[in-house]
PDB file of N, CA and C in Angstrom:
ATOM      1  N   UNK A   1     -16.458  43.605 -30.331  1.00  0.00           N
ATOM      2  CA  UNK A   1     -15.531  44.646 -29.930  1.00  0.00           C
ATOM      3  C   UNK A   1     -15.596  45.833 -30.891  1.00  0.00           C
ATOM      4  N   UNK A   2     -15.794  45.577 -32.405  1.00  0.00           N
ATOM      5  CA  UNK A   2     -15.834  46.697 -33.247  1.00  0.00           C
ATOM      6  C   UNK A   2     -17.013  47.825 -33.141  1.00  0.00           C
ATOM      7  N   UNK A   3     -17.929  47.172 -32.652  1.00  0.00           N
ATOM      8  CA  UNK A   3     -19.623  47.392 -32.371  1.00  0.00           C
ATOM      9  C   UNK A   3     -19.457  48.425 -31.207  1.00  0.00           C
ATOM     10  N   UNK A   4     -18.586  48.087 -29.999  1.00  0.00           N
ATOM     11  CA  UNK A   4     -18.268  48.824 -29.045  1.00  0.00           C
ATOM     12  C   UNK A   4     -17.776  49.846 -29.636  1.00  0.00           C
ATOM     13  N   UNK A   5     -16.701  49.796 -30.119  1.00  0.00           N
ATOM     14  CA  UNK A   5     -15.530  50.861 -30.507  1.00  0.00           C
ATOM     15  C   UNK A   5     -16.389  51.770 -31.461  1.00  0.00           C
ATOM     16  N   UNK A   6     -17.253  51.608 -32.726  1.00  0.00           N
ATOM     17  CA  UNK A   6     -18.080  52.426 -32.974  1.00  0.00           C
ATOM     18  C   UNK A   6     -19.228  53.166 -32.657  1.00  0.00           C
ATOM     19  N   UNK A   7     -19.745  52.504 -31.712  1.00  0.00           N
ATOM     20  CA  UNK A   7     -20.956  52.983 -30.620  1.00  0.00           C
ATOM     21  C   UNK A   7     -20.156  54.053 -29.875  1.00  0.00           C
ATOM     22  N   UNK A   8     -19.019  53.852 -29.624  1.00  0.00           N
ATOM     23  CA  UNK A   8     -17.938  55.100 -28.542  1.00  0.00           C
ATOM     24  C   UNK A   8     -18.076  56.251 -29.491  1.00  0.00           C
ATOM     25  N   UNK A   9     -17.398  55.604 -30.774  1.00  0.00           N
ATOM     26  CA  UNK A   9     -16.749  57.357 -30.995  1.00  0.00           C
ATOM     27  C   UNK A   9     -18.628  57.807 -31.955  1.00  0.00           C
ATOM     28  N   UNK A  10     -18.896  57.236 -31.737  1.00  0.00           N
ATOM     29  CA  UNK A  10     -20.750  58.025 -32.708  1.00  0.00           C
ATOM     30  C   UNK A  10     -21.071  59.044 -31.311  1.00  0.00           C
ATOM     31  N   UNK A  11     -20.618  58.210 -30.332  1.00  0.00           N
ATOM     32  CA  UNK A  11     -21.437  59.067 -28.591  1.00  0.00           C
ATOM     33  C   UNK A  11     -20.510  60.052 -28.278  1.00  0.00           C
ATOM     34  N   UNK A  12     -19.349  59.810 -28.531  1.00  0.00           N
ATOM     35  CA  UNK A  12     -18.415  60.955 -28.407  1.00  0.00           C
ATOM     36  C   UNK A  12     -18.664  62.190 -29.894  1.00  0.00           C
ATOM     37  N   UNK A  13     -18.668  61.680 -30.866  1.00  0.00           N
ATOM     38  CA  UNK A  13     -19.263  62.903 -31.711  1.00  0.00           C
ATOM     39  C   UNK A  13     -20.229  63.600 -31.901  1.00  0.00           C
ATOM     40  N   UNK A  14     -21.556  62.494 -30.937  1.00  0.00           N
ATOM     41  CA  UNK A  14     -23.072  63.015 -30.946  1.00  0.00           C
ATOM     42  C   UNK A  14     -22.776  64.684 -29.777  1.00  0.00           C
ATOM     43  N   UNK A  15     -22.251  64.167 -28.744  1.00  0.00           N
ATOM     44  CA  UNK A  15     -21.456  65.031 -27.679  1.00  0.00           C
ATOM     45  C   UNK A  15     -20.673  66.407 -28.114  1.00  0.00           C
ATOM     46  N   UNK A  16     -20.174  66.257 -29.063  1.00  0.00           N
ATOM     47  CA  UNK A  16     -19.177  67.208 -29.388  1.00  0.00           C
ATOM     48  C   UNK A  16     -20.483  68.497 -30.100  1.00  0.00           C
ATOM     49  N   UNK A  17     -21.538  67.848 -30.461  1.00  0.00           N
ATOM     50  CA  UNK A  17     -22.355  68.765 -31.344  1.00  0.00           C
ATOM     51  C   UNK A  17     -22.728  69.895 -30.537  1.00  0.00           C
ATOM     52  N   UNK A  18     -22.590  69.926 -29.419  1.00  0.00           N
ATOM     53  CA  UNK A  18     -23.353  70.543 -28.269  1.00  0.00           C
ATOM     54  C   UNK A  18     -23.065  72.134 -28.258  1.00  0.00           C
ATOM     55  N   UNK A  19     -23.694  73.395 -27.800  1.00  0.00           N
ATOM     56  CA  UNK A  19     -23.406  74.531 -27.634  1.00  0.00           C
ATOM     57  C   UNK A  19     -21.749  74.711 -27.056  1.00  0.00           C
ATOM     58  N   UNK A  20     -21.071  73.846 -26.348  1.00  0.00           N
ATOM     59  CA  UNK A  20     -20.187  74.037 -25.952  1.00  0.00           C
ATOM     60  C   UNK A  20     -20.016  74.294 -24.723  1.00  0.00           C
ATOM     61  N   UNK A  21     -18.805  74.356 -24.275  1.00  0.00           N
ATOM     62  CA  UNK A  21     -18.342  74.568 -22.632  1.00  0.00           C
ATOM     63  C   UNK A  21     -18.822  76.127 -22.481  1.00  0.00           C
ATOM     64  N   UNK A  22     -18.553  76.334 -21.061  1.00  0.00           N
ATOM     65  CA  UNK A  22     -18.069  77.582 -20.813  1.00  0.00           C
ATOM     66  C   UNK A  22     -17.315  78.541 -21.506  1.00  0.00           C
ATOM     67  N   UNK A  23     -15.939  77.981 -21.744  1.00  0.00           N
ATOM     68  CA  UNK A  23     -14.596  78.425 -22.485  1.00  0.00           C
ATOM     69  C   UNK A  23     -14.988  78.812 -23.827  1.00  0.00           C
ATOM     70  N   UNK A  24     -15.670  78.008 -24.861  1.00  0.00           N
ATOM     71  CA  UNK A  24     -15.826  77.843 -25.750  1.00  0.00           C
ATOM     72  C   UNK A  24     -17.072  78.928 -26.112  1.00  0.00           C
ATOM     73  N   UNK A  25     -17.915  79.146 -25.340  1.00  0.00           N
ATOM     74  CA  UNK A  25     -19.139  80.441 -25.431  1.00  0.00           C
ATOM     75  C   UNK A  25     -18.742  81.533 -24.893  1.00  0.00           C
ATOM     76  N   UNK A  26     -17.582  81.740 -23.867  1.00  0.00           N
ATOM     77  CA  UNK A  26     -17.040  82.852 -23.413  1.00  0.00           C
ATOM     78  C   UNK A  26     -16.275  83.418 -25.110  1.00  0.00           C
ATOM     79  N   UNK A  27     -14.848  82.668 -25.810  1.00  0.00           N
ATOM     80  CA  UNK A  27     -14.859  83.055 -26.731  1.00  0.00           C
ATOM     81  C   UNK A  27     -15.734  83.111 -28.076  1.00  0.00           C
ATOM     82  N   UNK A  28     -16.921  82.551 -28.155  1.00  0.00           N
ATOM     83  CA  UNK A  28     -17.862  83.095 -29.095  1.00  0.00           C
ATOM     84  C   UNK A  28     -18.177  84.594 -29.043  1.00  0.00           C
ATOM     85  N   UNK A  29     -18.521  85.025 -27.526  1.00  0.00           N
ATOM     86  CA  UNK A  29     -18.627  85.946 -27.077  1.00  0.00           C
ATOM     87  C   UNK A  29     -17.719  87.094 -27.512  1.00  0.00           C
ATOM     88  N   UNK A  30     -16.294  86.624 -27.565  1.00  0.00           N
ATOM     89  CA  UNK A  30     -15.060  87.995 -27.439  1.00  0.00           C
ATOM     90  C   UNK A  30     -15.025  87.547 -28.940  1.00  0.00           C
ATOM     91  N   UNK A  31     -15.395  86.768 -29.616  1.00  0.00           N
ATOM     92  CA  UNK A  31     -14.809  86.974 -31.118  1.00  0.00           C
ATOM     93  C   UNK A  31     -15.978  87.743 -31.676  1.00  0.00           C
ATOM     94  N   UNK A  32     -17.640  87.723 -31.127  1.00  0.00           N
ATOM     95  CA  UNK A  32     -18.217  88.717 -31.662  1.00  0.00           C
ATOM     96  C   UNK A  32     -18.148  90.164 -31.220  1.00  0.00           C
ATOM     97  N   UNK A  33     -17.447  90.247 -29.909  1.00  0.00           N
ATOM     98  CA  UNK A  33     -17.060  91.648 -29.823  1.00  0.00           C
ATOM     99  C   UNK A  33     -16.280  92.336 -30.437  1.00  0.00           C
ATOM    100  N   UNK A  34     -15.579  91.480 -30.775  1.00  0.00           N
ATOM    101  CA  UNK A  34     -13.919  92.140 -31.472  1.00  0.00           C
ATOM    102  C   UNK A  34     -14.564  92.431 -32.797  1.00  0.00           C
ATOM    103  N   UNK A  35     -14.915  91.620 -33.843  1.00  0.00           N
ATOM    104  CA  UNK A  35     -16.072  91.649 -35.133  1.00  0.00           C
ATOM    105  C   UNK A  35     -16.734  92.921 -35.160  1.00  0.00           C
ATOM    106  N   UNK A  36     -17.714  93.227 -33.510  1.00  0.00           N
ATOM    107  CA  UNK A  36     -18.648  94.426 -33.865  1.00  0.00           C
ATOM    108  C   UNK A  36     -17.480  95.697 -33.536  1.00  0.00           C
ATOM    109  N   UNK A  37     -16.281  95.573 -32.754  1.00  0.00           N
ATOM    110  CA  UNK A  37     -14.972  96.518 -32.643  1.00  0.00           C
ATOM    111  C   UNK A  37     -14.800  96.775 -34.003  1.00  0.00           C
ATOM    112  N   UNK A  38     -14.710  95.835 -34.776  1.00  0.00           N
ATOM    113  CA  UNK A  38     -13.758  96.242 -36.192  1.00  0.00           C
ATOM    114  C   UNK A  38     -14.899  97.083 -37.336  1.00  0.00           C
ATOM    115  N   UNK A  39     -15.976  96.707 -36.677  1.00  0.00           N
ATOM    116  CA  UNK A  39     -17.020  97.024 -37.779  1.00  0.00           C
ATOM    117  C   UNK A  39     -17.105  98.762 -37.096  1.00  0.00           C
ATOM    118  N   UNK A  40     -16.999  98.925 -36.286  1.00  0.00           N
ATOM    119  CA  UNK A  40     -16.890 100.563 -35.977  1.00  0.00           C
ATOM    120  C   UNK A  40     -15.939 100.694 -36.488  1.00  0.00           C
ATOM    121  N   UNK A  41     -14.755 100.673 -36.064  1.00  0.00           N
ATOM    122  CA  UNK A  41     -13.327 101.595 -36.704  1.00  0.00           C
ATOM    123  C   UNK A  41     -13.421 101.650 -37.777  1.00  0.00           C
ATOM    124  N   UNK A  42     -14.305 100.341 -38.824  1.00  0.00           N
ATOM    125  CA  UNK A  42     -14.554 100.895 -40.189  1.00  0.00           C
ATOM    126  C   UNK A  42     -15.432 101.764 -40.448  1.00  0.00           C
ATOM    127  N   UNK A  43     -16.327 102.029 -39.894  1.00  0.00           N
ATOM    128  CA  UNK A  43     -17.285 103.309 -40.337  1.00  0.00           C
ATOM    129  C   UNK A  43     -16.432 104.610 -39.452  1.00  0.00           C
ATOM    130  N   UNK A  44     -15.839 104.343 -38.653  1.00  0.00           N
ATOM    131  CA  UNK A  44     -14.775 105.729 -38.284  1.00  0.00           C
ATOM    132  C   UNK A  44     -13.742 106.193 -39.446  1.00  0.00           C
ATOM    133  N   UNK A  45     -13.325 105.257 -39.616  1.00  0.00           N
ATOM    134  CA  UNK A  45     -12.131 105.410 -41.366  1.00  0.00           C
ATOM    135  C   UNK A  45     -12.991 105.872 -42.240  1.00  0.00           C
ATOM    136  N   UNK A  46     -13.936 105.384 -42.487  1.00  0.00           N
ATOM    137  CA  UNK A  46     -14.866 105.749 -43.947  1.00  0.00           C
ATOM    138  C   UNK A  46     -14.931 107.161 -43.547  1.00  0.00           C
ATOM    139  N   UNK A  47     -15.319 107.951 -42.213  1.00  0.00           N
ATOM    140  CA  UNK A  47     -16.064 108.968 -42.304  1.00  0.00           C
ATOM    141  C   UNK A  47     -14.679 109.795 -41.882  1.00  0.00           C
ATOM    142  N   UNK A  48     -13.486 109.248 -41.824  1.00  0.00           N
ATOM    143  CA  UNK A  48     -11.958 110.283 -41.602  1.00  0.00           C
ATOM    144  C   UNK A  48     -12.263 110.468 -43.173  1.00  0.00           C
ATOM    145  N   UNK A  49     -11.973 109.498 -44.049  1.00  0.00           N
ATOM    146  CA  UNK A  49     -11.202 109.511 -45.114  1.00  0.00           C
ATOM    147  C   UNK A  49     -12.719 110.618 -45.791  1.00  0.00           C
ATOM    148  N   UNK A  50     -13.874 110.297 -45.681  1.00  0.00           N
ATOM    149  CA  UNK A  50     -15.126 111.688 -46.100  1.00  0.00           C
ATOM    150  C   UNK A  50     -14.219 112.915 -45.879  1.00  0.00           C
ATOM    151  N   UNK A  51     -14.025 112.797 -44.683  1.00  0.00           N
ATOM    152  CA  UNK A  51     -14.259 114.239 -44.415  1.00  0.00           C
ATOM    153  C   UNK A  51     -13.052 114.843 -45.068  1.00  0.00           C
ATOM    154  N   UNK A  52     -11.904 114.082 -45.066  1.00  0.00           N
ATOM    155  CA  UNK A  52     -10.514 114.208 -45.801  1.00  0.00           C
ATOM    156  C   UNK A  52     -10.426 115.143 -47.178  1.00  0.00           C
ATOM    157  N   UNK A  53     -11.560 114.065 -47.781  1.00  0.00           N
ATOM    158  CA  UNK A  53     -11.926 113.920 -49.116  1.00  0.00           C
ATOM    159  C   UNK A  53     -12.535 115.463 -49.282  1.00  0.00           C
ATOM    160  N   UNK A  54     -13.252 115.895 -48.437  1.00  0.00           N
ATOM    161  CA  UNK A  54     -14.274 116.881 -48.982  1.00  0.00           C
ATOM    162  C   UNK A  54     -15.703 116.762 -48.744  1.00  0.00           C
ATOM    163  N   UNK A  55     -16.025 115.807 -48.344  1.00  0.00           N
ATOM    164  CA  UNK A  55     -17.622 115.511 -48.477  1.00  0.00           C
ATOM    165  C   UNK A  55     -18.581 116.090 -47.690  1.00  0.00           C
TER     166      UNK A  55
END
């Protein structure tokens, strides 16, 4: 019975390694959009606060 019960959860964790669902690659997706979002507004700030500055 223990043999069972560890053979389960090794196949259930071998499983889990996987690229993922749908759900789970849709938000890979929106968390690298939002990431490359934030990475503009920072080079928009850098080049307010330039021009602010004088440069």
């Amino acid at each position: 019975m223990k043999t069972l019960l560890v053979l389960l959860v090794c196949g259930v964790a071998v499983s889990c390694s996987g690229p993922g669902g749908p759900a789970q690659r849709a938000g890979a997706a929106v968390d690298g959009a939002i990431y490359k979002v934030g990475e503009g507004i920072s080079k928009v700030g850098n080049k307010i606060e330039g021009a602010a500055a004088g440069e």
